[in-house]
Protein backbone atom coordinates (compact mmCIF):
# COMPACT_ATOMS: atom_id res chain seq x y z
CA UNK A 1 -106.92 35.24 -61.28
CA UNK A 2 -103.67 35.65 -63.30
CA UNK A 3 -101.93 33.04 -64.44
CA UNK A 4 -98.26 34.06 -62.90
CA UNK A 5 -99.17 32.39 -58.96
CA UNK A 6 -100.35 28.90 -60.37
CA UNK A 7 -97.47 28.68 -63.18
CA UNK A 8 -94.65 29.61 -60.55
CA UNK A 9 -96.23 26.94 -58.28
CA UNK A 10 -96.80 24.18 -60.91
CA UNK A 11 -94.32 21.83 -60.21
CA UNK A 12 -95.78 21.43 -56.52
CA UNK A 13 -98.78 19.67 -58.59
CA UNK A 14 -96.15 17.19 -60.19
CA UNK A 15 -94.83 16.42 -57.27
CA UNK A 16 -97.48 16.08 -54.74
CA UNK A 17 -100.57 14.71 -56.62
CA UNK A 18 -103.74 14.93 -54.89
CA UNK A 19 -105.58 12.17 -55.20
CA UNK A 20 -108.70 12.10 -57.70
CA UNK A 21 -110.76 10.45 -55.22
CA UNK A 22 -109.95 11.82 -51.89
CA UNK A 23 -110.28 8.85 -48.66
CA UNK A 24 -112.90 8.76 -46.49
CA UNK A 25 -113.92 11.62 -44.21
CA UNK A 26 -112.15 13.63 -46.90
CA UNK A 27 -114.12 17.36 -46.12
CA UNK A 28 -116.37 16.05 -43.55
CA UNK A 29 -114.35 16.38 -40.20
CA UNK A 30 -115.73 18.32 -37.48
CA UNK A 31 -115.58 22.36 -37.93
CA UNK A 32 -117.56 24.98 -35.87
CA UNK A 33 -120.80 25.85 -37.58
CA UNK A 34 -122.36 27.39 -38.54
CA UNK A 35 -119.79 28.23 -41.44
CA UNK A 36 -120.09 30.84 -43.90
CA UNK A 37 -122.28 29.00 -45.92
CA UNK A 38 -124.40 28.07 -43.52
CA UNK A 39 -124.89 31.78 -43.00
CA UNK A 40 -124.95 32.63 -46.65
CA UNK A 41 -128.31 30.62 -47.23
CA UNK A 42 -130.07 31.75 -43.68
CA UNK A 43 -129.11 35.40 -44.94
CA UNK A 44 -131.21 34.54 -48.77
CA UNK A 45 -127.58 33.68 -50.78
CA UNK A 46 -127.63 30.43 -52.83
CA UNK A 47 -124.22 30.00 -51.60
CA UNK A 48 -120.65 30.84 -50.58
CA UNK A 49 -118.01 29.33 -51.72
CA UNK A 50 -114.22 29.66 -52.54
CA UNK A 51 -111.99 28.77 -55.21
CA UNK A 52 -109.31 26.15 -54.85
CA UNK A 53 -105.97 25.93 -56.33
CA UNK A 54 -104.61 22.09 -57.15
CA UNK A 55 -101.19 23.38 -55.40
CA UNK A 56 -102.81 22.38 -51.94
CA UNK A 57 -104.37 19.85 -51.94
CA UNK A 58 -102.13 17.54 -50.17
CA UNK A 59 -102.84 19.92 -46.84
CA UNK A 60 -104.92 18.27 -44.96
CA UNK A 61 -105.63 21.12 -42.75
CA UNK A 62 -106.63 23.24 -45.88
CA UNK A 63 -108.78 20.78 -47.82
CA UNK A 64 -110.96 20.14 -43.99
CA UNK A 65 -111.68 23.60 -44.46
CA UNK A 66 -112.22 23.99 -48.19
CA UNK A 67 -114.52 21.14 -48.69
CA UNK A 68 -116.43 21.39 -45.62
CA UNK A 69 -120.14 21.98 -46.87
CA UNK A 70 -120.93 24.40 -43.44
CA UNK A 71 -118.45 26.83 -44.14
CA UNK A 72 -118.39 26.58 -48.29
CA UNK A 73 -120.73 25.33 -49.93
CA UNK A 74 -119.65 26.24 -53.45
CA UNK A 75 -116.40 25.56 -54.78
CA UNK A 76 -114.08 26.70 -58.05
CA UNK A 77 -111.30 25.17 -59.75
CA UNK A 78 -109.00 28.09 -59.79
CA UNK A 79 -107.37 26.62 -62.59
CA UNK A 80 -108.05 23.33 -63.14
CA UNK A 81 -110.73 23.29 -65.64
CA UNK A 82 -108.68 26.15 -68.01
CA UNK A 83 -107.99 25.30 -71.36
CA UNK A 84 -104.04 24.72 -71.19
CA UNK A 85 -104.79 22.12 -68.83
CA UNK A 86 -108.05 20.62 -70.01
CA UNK A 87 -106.54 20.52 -73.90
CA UNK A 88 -102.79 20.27 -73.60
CA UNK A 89 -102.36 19.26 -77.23
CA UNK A 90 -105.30 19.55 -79.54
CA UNK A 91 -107.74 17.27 -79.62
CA UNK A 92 -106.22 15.47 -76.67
CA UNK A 93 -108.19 16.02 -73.55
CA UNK A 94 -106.75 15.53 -69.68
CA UNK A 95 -109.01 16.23 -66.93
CA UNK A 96 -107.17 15.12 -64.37
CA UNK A 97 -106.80 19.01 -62.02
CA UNK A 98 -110.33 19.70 -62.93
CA UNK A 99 -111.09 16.36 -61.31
CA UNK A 100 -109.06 16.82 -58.17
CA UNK A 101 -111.08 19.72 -57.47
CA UNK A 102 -114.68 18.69 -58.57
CA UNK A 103 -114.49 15.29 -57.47
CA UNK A 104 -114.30 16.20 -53.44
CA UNK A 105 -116.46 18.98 -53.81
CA UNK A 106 -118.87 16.26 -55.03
CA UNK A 107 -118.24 14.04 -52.46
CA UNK A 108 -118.85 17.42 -49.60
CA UNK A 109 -122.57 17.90 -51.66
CA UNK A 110 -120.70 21.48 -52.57
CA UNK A 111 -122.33 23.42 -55.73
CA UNK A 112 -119.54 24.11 -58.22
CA UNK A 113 -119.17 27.10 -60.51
CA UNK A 114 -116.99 26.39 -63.29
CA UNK A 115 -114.39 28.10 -64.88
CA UNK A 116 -113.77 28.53 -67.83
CA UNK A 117 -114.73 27.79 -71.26
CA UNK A 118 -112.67 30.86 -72.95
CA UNK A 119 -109.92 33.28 -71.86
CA UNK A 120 -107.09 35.25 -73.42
CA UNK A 121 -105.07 33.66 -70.53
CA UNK A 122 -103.78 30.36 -70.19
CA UNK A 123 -104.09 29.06 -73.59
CA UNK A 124 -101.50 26.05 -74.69
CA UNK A 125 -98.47 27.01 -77.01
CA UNK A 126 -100.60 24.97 -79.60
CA UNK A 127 -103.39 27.07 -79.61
CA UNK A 128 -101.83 30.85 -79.11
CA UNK A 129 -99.38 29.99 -81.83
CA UNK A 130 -101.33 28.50 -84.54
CA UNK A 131 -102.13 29.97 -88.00
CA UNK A 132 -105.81 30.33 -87.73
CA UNK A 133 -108.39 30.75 -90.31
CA UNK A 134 -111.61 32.37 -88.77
CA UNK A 135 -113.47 29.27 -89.63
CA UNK A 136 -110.76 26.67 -88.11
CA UNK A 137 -110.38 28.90 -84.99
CA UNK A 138 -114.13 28.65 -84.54
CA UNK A 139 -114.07 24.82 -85.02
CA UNK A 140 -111.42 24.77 -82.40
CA UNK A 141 -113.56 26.76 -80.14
CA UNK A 142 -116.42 24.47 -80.39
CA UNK A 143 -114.80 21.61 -79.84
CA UNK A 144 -112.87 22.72 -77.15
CA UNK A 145 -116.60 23.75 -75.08
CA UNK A 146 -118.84 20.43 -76.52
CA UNK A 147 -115.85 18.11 -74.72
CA UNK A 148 -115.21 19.98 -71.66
CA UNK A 149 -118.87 20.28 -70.93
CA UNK A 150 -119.74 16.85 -72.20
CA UNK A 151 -117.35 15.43 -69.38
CA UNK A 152 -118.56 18.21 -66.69
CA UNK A 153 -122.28 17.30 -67.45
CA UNK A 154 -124.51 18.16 -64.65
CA UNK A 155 -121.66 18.90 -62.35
CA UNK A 156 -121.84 22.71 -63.22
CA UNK A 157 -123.82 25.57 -61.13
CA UNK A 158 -122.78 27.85 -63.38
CA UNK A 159 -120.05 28.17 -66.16
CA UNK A 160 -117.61 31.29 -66.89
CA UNK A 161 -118.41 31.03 -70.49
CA UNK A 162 -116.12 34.15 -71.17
CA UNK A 163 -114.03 35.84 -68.75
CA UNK A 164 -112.04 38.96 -69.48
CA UNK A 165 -113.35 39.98 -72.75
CA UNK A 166 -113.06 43.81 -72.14
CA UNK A 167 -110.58 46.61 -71.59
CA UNK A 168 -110.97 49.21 -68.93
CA UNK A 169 -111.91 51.67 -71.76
CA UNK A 170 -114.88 49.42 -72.64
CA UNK A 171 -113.44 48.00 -75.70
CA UNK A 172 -112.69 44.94 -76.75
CA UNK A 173 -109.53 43.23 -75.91
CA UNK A 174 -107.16 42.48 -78.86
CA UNK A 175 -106.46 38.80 -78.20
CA UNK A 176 -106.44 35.42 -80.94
CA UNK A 177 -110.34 35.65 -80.62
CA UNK A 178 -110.95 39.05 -81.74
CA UNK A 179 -108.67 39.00 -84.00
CA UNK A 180 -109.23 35.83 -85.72
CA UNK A 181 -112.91 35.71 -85.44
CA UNK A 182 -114.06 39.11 -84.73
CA UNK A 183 -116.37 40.35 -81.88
CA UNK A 184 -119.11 37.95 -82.79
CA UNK A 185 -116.24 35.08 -81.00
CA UNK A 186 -118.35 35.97 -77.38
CA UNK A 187 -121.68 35.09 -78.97
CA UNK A 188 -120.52 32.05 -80.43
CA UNK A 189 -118.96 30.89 -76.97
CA UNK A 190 -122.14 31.50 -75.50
CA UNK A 191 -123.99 29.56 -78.21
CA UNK A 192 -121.76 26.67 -78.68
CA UNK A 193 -122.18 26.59 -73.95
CA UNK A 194 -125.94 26.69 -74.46
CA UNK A 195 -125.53 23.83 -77.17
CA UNK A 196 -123.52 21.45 -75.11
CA UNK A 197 -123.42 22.24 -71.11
CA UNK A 198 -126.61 20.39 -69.26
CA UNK A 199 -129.63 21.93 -69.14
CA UNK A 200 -130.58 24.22 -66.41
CA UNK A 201 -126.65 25.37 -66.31
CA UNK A 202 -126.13 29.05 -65.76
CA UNK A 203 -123.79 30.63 -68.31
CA UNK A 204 -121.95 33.71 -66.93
CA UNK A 205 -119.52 36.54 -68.10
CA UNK A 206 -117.14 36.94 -65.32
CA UNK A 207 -114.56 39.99 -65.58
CA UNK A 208 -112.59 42.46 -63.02
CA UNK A 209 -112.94 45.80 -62.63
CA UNK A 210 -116.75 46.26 -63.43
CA UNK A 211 -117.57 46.68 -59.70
CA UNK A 212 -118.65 50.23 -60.41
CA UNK A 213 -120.60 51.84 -63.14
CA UNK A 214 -117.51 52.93 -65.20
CA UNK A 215 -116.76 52.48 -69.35
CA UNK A 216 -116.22 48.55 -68.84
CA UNK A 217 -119.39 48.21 -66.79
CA UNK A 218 -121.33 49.49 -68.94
CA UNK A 219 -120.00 48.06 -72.35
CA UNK A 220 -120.84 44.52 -70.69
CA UNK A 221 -124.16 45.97 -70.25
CA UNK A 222 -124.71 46.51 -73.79
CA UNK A 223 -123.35 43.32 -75.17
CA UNK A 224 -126.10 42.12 -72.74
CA UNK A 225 -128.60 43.83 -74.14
CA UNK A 226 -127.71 43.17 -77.24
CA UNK A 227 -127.80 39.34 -76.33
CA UNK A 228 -131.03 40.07 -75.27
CA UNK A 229 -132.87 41.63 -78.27
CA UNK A 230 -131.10 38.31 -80.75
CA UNK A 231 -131.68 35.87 -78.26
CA UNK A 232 -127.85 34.75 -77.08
CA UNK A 233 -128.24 32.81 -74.47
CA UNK A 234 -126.47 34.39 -70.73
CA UNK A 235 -127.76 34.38 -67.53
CA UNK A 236 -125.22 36.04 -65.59
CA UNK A 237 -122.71 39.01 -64.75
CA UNK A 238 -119.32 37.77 -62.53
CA UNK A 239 -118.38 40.73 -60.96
CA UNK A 240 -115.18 39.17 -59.24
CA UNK A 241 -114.09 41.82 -57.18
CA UNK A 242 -110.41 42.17 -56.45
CA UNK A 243 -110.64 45.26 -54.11
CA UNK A 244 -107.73 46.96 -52.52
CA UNK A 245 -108.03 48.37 -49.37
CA UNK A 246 -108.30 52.02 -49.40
CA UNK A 247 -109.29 51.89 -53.38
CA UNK A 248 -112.23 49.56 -53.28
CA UNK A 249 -115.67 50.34 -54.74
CA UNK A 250 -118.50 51.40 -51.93
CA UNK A 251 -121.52 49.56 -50.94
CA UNK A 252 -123.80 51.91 -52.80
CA UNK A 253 -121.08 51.08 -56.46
CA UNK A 254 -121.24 47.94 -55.88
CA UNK A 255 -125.20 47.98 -55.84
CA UNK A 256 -125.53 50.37 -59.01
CA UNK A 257 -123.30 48.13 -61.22
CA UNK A 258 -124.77 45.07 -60.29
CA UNK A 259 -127.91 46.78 -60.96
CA UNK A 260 -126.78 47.30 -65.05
CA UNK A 261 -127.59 43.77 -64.99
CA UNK A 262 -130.22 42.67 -62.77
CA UNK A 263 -132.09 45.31 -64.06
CA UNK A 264 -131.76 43.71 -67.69
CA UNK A 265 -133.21 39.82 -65.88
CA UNK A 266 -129.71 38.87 -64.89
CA UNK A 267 -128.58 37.09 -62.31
CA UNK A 268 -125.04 38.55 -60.66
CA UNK A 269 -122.54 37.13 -58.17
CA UNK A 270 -119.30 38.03 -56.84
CA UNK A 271 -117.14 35.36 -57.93
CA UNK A 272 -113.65 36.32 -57.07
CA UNK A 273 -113.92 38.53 -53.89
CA UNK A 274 -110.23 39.44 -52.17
CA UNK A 275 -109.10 42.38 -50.34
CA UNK A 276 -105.58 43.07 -50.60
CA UNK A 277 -103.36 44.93 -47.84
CA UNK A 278 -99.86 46.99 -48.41
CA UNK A 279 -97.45 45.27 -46.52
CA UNK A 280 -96.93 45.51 -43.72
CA UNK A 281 -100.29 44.82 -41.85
CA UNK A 282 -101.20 46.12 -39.13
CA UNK A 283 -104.61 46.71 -36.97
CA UNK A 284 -106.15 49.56 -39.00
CA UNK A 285 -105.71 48.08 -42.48
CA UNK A 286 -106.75 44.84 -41.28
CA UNK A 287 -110.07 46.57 -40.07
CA UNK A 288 -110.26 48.46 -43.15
CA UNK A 289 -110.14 45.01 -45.05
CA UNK A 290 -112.63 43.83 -42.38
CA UNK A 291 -115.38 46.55 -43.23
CA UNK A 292 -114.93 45.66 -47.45
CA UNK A 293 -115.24 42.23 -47.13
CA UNK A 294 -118.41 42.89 -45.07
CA UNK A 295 -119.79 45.95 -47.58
CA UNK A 296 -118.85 43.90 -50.71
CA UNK A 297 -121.28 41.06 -49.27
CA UNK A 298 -123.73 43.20 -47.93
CA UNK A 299 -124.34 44.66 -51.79
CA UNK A 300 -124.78 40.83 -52.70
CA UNK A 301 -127.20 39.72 -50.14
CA UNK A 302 -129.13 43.11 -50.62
CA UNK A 303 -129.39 42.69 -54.41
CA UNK A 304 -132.01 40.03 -55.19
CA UNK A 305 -130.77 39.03 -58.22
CA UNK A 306 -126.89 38.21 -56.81
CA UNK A 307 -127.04 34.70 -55.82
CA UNK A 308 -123.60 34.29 -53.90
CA UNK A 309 -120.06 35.30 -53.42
CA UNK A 310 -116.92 33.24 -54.12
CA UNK A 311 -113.65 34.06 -52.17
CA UNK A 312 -110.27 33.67 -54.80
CA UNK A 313 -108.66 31.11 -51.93
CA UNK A 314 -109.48 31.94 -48.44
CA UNK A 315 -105.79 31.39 -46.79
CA UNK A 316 -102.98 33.76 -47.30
CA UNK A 317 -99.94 31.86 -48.60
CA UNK A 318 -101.82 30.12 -51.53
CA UNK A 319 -103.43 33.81 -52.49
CA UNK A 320 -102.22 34.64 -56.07
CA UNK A 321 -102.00 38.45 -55.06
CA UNK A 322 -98.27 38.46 -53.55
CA UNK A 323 -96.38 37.30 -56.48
CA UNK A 324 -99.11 39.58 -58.68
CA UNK A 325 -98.43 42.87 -56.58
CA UNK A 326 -95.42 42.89 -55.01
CA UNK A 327 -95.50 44.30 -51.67
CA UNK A 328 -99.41 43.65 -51.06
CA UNK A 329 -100.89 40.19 -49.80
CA UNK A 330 -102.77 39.08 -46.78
CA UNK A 331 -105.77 39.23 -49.06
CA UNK A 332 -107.70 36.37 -47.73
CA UNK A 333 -110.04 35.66 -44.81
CA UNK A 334 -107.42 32.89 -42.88
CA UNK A 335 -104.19 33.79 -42.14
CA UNK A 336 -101.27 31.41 -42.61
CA UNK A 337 -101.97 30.04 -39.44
CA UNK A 338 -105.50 28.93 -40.46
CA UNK A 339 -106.57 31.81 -37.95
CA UNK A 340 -110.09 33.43 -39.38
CA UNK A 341 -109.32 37.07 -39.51
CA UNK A 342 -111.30 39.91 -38.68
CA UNK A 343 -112.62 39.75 -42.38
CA UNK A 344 -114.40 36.51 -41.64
CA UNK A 345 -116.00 37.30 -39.00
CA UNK A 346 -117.38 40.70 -40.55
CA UNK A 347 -118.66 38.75 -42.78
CA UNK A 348 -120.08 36.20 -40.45
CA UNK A 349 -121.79 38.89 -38.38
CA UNK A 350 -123.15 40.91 -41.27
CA UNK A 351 -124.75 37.66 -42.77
CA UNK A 352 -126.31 36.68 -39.25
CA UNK A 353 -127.99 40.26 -39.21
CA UNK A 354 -129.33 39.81 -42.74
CA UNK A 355 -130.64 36.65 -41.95
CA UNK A 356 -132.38 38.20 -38.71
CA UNK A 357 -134.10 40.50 -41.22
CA UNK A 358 -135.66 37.97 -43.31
CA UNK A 359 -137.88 36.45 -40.76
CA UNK A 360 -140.39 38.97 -40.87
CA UNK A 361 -140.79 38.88 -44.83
């Protein structure tokens, strides 16, 4: 979820506007069922879902897939709804790529977990280069969430209040926020997204690399608990698991970290789930990916508390990995042919069995 894919790929948006009200049938055509989110709720998942990158949405072939409720029935703006977008210039709100996203996904009944309120990443020259007090910056900050969720009110699952707070060493990341406001900035995001989102919405942190127990896992896990004893409002962990095939965290790690937070009255979810390949493919990495899609879903759908997996894109050529990593891609579950892969079906087949298991609970 780095910014470099959707900035190189930017002027695509200019000049091929999806429409903020797709036509008829927009989502809805025919598609083998059941999908993977079919599957996800027979198997005891809220949902399954993808994100979706404004960049394609003048594919028809893509968008039949991405907003068809059978095979995703959860959906998130990959970047639409981040703040360089959202507030271009201060005070001056355009919601127009949020919209292209959330308005289909409306229209295809899809839940929608949102994304997100604050971020290092992605912030307008306005912002990033200002001369902030700790008190204007905080101002800022509010304002910023009470709009954004004002205009997104009751269209939110779930919101990534904060994403990407921590270093792999389990400290705090030196950004505008820590340094302006201090580490208190997270619990005042949280706040100010309790304040303002609808009620019943779930506020998350989302962040990488906390698919095992490891220094960052566990720092989240005591900012949780922390939340906890002064009464913060969060309700959820994003694990978003970018895995690499070859590197990526077991079944059993994927369990024990959810399990930091579940353990505390969490909720969890996977929310950014790709398994990238060195290049060139061939059969045995492509079962390799195969068997960590499959695992990575398994450890959701056997951990009560983890309510669904999100893919980061499901088709190859609008993956953000490739321009990320060079010499690694085919990270998603279609190929560029809008083929399902050996991935999908994994999945698919692992979500059957789990849902075979339920009936005699």
């Amino acid at each position: 979820m780095k910014p470099s894919h959707v900035l190189n790929l930017l002027p695509l948006v200019a000049a091929s506007p999806a429409p903020v009200h797709p036509h008829p049938g927009f989502g809805n055509r025919p598609q083998p069922a059941p999908g993977l989110g079919d599957l996800a709720k027979k198997a005891g998942l809220k949902y399954f879902g993808t994100a979706v990158d404004n960049v394609v949405l003048d594919n028809e072939k893509y968008t039949s897939i991405a907003f068809n409720y059978s095979e995703f029935n959860q959906i998130t703006p990959a970047n639409g709804q981040k703040w360089m977008y959202i507030e271009p210039s201060r005070n001056v709100f355009n919601y127009t790529l949020g919209d292209q996203i959330v308005d289909p996904s409306k229209d295809a009944g899809q839940l929608r977990r949102c994304h997100n309120f604050l971020w290092h990443n992605q912030l307008p020259d306005w912002l990033s280069h200002g001369n902030w007090t700790k008190t204007a910056l905080l101002s800022v900050l509010e304002n910023h969430i009470k709009h954004e969720a004002d205009y997104y009110w009751g269209d939110c699952y779930a919101w990534d209040v904060v994403n990407e707070a921590f270093n792999d060493d389990g400290t705090l990341r030196q950004d505008i926020w820590l340094q302006t406001i201090g580490p208190e900035y997270i619990e005042h995001a949280f706040r100010f997204a309790r304040k303002y989102t609808s009620p019943g919405t779930k506020l998350y942190y989302n962040d990488y690399g906390i698919e095992r127990v490891n220094n960052k896992s566990v720092a989240i896990q005591q900012m949780v608990k922390d939340f906890g004893k002064r009464g913060v409002p969060i309700d959820g962990v994003g694990l978003q698991a970018h895995f690499t095939v070859g590197r990526s965290p077991s079944y059993t790690e994927i369990r024990a970290s959810q399990q930091l937070y579940t353990g505390l009255g969490l909720e969890t979810a996977l929310t950014e789930l790709d398994v990238r390949i060195e290049l060139p493919d061939n059969a045995n990495k492509t079962a390799a990916q195969a068997t960590v899609y499959a695992e990575s879903v398994r450890a959701c759908v056997d951990e009560k508390r983890c309510v669904g997996v999100t893919v980061w894109d499901f088709w190859d050529p609008v993956s953000w990995v490739p321009d990320t990593f060079p010499g690694w891609g085919d990270a998603c579950l279609w190929d560029e042919g809008f083929v399902r892969k050996p991935a999908y079906y994994a999945v698919a087949d692992m979500l059957r069995k789990a849902a075979g298991g339920r009936k005699g609970e």
